[in-house]
C-alpha atoms as a PDB file:
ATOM      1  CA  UNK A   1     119.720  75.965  86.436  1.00  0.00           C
ATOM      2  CA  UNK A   2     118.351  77.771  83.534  1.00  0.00           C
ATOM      3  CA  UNK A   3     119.440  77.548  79.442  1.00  0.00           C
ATOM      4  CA  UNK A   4     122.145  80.470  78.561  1.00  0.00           C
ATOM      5  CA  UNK A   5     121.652  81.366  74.800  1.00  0.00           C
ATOM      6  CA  UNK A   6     124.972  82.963  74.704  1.00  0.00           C
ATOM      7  CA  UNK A   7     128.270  81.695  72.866  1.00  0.00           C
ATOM      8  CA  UNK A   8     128.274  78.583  75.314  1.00  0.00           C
ATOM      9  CA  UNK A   9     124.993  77.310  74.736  1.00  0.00           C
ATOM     10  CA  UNK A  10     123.382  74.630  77.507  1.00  0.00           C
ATOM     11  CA  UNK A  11     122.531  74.811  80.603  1.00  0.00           C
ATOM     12  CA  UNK A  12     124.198  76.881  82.758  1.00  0.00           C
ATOM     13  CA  UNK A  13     123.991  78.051  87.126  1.00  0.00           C
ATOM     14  CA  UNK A  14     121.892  81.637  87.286  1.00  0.00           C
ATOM     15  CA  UNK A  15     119.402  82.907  89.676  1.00  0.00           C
ATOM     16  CA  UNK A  16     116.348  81.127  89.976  1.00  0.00           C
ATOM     17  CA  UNK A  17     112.866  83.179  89.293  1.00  0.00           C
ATOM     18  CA  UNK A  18     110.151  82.450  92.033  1.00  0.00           C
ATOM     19  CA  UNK A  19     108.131  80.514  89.880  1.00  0.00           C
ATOM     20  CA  UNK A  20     111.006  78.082  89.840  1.00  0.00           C
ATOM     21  CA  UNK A  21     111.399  77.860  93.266  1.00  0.00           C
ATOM     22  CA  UNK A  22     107.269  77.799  93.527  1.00  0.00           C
ATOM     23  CA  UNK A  23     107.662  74.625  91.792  1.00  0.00           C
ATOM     24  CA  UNK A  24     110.485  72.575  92.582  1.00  0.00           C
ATOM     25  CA  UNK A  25     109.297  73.066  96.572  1.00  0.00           C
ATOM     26  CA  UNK A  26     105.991  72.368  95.615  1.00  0.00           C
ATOM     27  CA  UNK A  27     106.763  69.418  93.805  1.00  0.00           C
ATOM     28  CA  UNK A  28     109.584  67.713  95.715  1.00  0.00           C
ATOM     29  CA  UNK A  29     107.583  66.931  98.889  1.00  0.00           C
ATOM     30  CA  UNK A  30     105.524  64.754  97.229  1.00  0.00           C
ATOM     31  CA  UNK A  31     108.778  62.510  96.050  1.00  0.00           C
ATOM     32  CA  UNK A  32     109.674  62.998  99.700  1.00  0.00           C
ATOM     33  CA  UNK A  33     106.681  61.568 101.311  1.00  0.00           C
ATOM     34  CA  UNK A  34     106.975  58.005  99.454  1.00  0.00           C
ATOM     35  CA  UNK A  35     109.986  56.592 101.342  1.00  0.00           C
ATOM     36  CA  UNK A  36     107.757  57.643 105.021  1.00  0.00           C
ATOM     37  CA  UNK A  37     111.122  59.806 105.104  1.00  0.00           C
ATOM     38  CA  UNK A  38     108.784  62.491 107.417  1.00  0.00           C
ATOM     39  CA  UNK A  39     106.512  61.885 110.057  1.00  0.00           C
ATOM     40  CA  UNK A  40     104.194  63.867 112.439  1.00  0.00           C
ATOM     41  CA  UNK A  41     105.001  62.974 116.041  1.00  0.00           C
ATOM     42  CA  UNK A  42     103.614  63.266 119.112  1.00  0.00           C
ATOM     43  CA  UNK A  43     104.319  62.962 122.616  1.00  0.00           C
ATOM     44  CA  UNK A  44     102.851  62.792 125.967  1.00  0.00           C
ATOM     45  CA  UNK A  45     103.967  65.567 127.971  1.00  0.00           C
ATOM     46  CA  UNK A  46     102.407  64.553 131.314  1.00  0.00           C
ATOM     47  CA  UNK A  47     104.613  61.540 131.169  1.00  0.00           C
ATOM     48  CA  UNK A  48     108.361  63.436 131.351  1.00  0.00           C
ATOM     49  CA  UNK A  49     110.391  62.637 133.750  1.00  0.00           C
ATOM     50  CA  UNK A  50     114.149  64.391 134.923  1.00  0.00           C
ATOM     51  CA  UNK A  51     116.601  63.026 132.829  1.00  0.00           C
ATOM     52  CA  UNK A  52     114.297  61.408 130.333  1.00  0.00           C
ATOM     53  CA  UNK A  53     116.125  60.280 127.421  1.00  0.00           C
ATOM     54  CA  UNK A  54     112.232  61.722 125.466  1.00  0.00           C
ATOM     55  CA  UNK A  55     112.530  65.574 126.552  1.00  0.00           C
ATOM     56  CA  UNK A  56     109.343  66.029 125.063  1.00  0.00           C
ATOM     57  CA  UNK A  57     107.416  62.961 126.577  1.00  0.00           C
ATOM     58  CA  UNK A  58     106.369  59.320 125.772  1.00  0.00           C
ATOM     59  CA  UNK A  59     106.324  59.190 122.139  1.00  0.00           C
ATOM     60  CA  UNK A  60     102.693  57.920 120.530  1.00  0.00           C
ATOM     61  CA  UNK A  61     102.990  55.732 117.759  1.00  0.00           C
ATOM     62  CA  UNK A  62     103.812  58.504 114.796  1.00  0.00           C
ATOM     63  CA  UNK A  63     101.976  59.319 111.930  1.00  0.00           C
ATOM     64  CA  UNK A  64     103.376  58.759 108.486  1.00  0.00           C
ATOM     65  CA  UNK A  65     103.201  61.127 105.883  1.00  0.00           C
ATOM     66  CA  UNK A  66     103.458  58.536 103.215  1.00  0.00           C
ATOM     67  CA  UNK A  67     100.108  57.662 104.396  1.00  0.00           C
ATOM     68  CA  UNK A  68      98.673  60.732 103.761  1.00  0.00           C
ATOM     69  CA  UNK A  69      95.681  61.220 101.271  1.00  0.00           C
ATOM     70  CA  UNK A  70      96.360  65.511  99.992  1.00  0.00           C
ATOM     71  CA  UNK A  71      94.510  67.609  97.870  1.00  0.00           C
ATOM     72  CA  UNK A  72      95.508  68.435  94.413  1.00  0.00           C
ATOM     73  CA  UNK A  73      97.035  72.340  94.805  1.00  0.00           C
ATOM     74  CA  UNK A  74      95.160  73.031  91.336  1.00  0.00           C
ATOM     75  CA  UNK A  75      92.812  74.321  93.667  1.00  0.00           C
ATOM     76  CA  UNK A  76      94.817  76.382  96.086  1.00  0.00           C
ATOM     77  CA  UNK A  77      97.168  77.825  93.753  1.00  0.00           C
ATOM     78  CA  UNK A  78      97.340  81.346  94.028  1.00  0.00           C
ATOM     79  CA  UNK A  79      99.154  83.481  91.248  1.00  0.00           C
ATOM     80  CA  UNK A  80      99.081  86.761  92.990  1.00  0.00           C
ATOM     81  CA  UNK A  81     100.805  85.941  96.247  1.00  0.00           C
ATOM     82  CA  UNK A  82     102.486  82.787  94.157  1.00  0.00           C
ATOM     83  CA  UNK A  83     101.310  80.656  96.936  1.00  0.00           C
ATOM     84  CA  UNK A  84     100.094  77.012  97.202  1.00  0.00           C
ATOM     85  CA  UNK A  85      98.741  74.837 100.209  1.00  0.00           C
ATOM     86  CA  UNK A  86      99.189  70.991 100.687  1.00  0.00           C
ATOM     87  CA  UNK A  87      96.650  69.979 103.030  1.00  0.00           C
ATOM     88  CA  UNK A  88      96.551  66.378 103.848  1.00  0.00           C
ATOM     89  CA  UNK A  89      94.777  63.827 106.292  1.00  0.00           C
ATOM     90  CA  UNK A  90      95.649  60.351 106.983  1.00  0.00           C
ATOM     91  CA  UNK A  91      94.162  57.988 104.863  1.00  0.00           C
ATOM     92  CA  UNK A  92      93.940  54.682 107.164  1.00  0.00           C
ATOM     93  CA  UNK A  93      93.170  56.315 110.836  1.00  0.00           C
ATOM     94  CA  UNK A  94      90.697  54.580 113.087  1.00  0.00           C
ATOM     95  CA  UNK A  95      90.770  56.604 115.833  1.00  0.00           C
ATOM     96  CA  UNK A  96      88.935  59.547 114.069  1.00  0.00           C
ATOM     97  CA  UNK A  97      91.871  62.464 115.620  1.00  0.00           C
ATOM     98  CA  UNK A  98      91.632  63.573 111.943  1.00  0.00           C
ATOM     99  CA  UNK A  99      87.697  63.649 111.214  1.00  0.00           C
ATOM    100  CA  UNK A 100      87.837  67.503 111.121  1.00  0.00           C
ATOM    101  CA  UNK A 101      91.479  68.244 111.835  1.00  0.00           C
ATOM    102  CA  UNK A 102      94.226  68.832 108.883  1.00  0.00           C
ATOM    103  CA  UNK A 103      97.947  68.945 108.311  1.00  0.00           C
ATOM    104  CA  UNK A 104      99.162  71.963 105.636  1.00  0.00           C
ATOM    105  CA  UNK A 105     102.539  72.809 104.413  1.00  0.00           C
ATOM    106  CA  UNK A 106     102.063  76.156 102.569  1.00  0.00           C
ATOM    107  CA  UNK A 107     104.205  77.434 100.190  1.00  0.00           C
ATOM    108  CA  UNK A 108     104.863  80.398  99.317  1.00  0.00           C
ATOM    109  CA  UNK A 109     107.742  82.139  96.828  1.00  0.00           C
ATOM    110  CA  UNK A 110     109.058  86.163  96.725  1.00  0.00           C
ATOM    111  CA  UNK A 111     109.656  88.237  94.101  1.00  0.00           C
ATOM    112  CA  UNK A 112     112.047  90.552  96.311  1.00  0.00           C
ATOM    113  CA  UNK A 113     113.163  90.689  99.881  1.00  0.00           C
ATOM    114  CA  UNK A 114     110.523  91.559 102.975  1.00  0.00           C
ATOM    115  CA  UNK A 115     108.514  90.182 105.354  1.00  0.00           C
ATOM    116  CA  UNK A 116     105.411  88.475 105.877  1.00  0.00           C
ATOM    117  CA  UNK A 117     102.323  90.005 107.829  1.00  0.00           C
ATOM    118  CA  UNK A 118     102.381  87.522 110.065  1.00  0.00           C
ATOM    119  CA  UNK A 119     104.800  86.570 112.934  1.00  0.00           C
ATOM    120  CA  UNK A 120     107.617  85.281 113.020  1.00  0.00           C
ATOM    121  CA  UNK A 121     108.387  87.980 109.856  1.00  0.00           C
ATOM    122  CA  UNK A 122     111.288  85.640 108.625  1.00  0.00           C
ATOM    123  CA  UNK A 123     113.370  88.371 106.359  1.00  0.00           C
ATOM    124  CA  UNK A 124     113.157  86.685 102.521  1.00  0.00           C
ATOM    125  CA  UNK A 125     114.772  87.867  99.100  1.00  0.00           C
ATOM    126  CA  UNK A 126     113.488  86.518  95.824  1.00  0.00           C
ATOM    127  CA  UNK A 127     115.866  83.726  96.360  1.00  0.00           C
ATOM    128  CA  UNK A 128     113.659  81.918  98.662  1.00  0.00           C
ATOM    129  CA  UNK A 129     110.278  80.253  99.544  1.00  0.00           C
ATOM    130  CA  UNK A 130     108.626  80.143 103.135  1.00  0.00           C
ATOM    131  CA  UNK A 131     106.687  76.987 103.768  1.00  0.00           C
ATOM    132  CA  UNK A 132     104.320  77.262 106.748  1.00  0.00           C
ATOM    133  CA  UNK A 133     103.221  74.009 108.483  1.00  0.00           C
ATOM    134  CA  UNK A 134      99.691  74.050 110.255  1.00  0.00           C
ATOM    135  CA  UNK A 135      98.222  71.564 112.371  1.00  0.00           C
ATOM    136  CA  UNK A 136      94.622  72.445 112.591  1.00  0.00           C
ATOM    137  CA  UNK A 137      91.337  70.310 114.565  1.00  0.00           C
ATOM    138  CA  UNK A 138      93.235  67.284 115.000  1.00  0.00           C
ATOM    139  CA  UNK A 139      92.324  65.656 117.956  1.00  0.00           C
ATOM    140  CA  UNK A 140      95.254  64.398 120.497  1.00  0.00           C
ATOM    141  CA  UNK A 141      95.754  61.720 121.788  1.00  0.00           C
ATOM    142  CA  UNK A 142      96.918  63.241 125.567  1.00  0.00           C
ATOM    143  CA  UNK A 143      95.207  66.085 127.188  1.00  0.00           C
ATOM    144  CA  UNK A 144      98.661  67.822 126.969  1.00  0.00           C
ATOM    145  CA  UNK A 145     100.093  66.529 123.686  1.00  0.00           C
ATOM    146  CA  UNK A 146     103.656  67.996 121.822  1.00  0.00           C
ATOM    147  CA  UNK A 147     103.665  67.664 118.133  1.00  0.00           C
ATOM    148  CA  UNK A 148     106.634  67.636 115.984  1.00  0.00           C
ATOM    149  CA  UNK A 149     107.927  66.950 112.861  1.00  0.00           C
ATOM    150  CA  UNK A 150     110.952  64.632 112.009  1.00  0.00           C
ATOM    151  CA  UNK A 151     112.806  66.927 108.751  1.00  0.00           C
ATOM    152  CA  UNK A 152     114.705  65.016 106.256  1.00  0.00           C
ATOM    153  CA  UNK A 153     117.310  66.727 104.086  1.00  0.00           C
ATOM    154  CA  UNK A 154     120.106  65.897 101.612  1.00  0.00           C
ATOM    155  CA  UNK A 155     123.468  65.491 103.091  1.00  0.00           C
ATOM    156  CA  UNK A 156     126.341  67.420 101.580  1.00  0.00           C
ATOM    157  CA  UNK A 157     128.604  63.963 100.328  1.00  0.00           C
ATOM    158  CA  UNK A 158     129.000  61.944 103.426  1.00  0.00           C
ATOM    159  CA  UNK A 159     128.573  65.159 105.876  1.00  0.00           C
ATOM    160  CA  UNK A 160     125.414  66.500 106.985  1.00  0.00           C
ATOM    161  CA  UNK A 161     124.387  70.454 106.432  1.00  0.00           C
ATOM    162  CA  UNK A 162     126.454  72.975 109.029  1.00  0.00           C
ATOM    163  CA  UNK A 163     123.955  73.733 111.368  1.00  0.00           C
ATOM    164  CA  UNK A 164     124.246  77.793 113.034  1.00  0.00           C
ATOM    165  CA  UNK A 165     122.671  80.051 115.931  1.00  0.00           C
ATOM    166  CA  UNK A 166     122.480  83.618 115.479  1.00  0.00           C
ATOM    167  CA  UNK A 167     121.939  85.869 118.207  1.00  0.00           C
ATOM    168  CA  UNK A 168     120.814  89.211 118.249  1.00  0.00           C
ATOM    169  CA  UNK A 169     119.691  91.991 120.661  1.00  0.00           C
ATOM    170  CA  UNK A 170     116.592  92.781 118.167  1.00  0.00           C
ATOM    171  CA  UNK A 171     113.354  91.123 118.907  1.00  0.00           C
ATOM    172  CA  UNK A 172     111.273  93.734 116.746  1.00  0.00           C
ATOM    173  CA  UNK A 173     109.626  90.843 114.588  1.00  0.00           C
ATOM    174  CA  UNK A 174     109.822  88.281 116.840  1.00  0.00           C
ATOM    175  CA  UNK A 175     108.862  89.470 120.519  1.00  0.00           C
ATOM    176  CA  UNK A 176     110.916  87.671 123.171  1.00  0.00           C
ATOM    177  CA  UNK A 177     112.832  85.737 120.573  1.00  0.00           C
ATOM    178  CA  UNK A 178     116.843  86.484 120.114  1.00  0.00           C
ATOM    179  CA  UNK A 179     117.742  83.578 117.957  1.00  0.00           C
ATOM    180  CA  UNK A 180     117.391  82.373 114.050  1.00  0.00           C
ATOM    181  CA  UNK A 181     118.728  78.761 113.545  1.00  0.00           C
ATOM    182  CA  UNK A 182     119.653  77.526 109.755  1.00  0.00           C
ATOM    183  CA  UNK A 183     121.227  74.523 107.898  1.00  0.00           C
ATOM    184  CA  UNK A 184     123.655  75.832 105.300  1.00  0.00           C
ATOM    185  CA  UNK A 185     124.436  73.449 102.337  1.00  0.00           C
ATOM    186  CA  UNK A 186     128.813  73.996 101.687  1.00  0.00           C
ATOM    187  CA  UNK A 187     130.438  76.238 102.637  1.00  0.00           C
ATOM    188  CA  UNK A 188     130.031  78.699  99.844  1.00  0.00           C
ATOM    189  CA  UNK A 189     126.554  77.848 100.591  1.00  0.00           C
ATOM    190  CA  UNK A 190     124.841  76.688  97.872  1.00  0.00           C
ATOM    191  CA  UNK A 191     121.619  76.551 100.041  1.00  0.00           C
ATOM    192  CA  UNK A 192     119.662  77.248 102.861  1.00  0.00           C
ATOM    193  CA  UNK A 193     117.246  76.705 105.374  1.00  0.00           C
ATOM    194  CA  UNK A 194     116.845  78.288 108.039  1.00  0.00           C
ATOM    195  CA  UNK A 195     113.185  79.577 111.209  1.00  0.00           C
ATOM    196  CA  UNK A 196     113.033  81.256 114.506  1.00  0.00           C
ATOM    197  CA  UNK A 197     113.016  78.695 117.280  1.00  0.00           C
ATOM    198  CA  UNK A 198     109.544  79.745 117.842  1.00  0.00           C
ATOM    199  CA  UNK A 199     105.572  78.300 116.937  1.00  0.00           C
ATOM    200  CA  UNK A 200     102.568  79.409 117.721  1.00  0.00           C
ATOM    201  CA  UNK A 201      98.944  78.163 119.118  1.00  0.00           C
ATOM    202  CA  UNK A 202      96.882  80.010 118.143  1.00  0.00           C
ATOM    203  CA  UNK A 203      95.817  81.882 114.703  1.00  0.00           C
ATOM    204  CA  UNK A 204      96.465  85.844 115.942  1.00  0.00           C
ATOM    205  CA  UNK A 205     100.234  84.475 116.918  1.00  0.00           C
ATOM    206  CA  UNK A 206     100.419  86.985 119.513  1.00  0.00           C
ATOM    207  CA  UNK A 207     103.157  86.806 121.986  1.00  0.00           C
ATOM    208  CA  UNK A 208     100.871  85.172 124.395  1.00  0.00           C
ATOM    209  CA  UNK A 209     100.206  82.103 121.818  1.00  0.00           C
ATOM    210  CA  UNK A 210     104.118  81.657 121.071  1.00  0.00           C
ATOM    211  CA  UNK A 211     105.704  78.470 122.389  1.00  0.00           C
ATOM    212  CA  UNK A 212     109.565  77.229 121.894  1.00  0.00           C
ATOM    213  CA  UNK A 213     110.752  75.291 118.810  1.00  0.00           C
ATOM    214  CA  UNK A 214     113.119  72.451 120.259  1.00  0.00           C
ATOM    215  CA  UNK A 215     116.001  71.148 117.256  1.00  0.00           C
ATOM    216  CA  UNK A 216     117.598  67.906 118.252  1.00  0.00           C
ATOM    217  CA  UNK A 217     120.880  67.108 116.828  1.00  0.00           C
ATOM    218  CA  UNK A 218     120.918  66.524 112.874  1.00  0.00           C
ATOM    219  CA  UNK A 219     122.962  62.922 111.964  1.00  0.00           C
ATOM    220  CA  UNK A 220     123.309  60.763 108.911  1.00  0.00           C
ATOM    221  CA  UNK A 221     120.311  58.755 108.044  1.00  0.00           C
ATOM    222  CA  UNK A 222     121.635  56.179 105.488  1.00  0.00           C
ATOM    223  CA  UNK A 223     118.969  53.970 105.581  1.00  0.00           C
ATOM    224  CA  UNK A 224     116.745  56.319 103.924  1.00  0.00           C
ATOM    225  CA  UNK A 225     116.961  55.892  99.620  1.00  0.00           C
ATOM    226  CA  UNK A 226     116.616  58.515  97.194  1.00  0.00           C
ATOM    227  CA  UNK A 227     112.914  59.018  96.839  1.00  0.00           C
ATOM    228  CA  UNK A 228     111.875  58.058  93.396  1.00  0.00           C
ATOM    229  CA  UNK A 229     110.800  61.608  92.597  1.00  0.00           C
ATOM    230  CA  UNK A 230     112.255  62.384  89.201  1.00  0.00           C
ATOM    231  CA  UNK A 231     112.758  66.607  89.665  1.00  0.00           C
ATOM    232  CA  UNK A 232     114.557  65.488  92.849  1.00  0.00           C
ATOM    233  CA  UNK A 233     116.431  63.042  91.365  1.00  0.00           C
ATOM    234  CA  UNK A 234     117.392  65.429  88.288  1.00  0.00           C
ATOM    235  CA  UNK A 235     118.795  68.011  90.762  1.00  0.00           C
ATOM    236  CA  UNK A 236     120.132  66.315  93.616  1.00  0.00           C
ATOM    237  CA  UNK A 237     121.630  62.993  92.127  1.00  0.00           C
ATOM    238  CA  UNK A 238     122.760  60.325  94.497  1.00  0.00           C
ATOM    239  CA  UNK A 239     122.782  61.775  98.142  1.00  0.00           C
ATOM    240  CA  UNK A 240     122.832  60.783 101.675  1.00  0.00           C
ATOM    241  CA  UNK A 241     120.086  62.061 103.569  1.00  0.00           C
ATOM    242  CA  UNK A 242     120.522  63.580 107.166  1.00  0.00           C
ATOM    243  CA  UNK A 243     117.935  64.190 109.817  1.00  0.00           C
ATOM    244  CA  UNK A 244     116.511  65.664 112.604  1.00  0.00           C
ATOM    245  CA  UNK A 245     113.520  66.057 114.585  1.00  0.00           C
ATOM    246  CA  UNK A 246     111.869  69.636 115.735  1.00  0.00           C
ATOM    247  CA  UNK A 247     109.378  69.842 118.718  1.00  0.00           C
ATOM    248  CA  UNK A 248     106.890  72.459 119.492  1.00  0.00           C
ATOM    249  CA  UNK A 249     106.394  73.279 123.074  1.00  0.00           C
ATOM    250  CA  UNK A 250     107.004  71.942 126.273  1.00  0.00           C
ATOM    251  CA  UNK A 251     104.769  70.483 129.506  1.00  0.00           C
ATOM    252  CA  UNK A 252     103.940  74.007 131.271  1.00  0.00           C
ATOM    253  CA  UNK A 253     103.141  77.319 129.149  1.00  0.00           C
ATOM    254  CA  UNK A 254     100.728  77.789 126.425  1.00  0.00           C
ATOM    255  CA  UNK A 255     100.607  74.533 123.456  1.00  0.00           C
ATOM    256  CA  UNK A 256      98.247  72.704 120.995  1.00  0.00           C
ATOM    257  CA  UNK A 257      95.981  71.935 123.896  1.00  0.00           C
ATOM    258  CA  UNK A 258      94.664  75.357 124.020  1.00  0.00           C
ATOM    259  CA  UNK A 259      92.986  76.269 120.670  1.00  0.00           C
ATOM    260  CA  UNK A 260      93.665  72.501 118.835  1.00  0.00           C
ATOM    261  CA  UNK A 261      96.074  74.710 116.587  1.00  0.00           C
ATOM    262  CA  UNK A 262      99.912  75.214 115.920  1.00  0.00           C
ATOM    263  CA  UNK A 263     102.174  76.773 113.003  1.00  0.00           C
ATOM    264  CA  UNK A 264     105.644  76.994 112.295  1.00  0.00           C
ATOM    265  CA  UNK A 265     107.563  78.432 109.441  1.00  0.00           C
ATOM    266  CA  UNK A 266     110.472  78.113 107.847  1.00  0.00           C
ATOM    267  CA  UNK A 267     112.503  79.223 104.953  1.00  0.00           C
ATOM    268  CA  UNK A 268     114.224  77.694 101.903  1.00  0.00           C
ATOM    269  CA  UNK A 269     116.112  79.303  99.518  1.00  0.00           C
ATOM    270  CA  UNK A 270     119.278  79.298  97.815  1.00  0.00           C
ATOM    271  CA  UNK A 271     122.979  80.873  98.021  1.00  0.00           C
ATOM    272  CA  UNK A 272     123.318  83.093 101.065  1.00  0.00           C
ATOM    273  CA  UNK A 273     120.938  83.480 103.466  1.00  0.00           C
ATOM    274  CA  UNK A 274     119.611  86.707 104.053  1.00  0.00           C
ATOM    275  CA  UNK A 275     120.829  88.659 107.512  1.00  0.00           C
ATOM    276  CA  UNK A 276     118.644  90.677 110.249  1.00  0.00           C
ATOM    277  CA  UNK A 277     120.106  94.073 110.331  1.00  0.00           C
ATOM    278  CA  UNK A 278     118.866  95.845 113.639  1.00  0.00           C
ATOM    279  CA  UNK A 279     115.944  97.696 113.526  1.00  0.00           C
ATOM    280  CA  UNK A 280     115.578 101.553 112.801  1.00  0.00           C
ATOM    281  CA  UNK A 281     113.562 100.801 116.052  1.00  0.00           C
ATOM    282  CA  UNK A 282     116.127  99.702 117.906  1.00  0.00           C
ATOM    283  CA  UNK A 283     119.025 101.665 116.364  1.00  0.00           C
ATOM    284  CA  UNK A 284     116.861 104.482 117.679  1.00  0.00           C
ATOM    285  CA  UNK A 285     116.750 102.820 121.728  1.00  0.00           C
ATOM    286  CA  UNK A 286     120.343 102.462 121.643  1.00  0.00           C
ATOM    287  CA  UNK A 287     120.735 105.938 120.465  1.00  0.00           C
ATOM    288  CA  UNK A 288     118.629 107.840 123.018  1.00  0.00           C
ATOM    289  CA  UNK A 289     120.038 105.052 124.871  1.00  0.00           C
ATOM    290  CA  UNK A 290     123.959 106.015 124.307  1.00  0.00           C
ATOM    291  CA  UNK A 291     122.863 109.334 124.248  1.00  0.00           C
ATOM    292  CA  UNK A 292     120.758 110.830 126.844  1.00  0.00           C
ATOM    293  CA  UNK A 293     123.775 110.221 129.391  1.00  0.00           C
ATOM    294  CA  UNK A 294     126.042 112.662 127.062  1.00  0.00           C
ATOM    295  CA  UNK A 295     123.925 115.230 126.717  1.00  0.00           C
ATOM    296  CA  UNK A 296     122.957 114.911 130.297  1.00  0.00           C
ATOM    297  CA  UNK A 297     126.783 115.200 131.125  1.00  0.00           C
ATOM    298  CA  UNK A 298     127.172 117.591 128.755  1.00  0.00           C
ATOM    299  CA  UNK A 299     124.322 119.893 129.869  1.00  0.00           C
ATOM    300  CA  UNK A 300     124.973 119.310 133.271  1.00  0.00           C
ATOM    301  CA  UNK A 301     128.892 120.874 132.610  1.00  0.00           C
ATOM    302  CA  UNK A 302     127.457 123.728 130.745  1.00  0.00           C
ATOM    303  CA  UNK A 303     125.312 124.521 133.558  1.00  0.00           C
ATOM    304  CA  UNK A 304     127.840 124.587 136.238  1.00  0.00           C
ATOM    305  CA  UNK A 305     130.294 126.741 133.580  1.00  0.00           C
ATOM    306  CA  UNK A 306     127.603 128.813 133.370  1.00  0.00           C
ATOM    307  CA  UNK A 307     126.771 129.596 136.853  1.00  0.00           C
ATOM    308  CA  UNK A 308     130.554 129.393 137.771  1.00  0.00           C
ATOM    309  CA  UNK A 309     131.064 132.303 135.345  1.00  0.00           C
ATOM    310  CA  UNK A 310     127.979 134.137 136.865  1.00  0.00           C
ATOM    311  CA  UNK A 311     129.749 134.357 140.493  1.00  0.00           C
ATOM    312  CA  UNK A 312     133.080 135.291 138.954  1.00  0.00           C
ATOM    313  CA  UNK A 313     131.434 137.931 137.879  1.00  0.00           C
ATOM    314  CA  UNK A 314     129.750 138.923 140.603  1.00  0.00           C
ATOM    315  CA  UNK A 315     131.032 142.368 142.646  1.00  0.00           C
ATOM    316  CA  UNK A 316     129.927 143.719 145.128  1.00  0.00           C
ATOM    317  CA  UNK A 317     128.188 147.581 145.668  1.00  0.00           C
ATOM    318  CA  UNK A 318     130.050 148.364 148.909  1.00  0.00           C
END
């Protein structure tokens, strides 16, 4: 929303500036985390059994981000890359797992479209903000312990978001991953949110350090109020809240164990969300690709035309 000065005056729908967006994401999680609407989870992956209605493990007692203490982003705002970090620890936790370990959302907004440095290269447009979640030193609880997050969102009336898969044969920014999952807001939309089914555990997020994103299924959570947060209030209204949980790697492969570190990103952003076109890398494999049999055929026919011609040619001295 923004204030038209024109012959309607008030407030009026128009494209948000990324200092908007920097704000309202950087503010509404902090109205979030007062209902204990999110929480960190973890599970023990040694403990998984077939069929096991806990994929991921025997759930430890979670960790609430209401009970979070974080630092004031004063300090980690950054105006050139219009960028702020929420780093947090809980307040009340005996068992010292976060006596030098962290949990940090990251935000960051766009002023146009491109792609971070660093992998998975979600493709943004000034529309949007990326918020990075880091789990950093904390100690587990298991030798071989999954972390996830439980994500809660507003509902769209009584429905929840449309969740989507895309599919693609390009893997350019992501190595060995074909899919981008979102949550679209309407049908029109009016909003978005959407990640690669992939994390990472370790900082270089090399292909080596990438392990799978799990989604479960998102439902109505109606027990969950409004959280008291007035920008969220002022926006959203009264709204059902839907939610789902998101799990980062499984019992065999690479995982938090390794390196004590994951990170997973995601983007927000409004309207449509921006679409992977393929690569000119790849446009160029299926080229040669779709090509180099042609001109093979195509050479090879010239050459026997050629050579055909030669011998009709051909008469003899005697």
């Amino acid at each position: 929303m923004c204030r038209s000065w024109g012959p309607y005056w008030g407030w009026v729908p128009c494209a948000p500036i990324p200092w908007l967006l920097l704000s309202l994401v950087c503010t509404a999680p902090f109205g979030l985390l007062g209902e204990e609407t999110r929480q960190l989870l973890e599970f023990d992956s040694t403990k998984v059994s077939e069929g096991a209605t806990q994929p991921s493990g025997k759930p430890y007692p979670p960790y609430s981000l209401a009970e979070f203490s974080w630092n004031n982003i004063t300090n980690s705002l950054d105006l050139t890359t219009l960028s702020a970090v929420f780093q947090g620890h809980p307040v009340d936790e005996h068992t010292g797992a976060f006596a030098n370990g962290s949990l940090a959302f990251k935000v960051q907004a766009f002023s146009g479209s491109g792609r971070p440095a660093q992998p998975p290269h979600l493709l943004h447009t000034a529309d949007s903000c990326q918020v990075e979640v880091v789990l950093d030193g904390a100690s587990p609880r298991g030798n071989h312990s999954i972390f996830g997050l439980e994500v809660v969102t507003i509902g769209t009336g009584l429905d929840c978001p449309s969740v989507k898969e895309l599919h693609s044969i390009d893997d350019e920014y992501a190595p060995a991953v074909f899919q981008v999952n979102q949550l679209l807001w309407g049908s029109s939309p009016s909003g978005f949110m959407q990640w690669r089914p992939v994390a990472f555990s370790q900082k270089e997020r090399d292909r080596e350090s990438a392990v799978p994103c799990q989604a479960s299924s998102l439902h109505p959570t109606l027990a969950y109020s409004l959280p008291s947060s007035l920008i969220v209030r002022a926006f959203f209204g009264s709204q059902n809240f839907c939610a789902f949980n998101l799990t980062f790697g499984d019992p065999t492969g690479a995982g938090y164990w390794d390196q004590h570190y994951l990170s997973w990103s995601m983007l927000l952003g409004m309207g449509f969300p921006p679409v992977d076109a393929l690569s000119p890398l790849v446009l160029g494999i299926i080229a040669v690709a779709l090509g180099a049999p042609g001109l093979l055929l195509l050479g090879g026919g010239l050459f026997l035309l050629l050579r055909h011609r030669q011998y009709s040619e051909y008469q003899s001295i005697n």
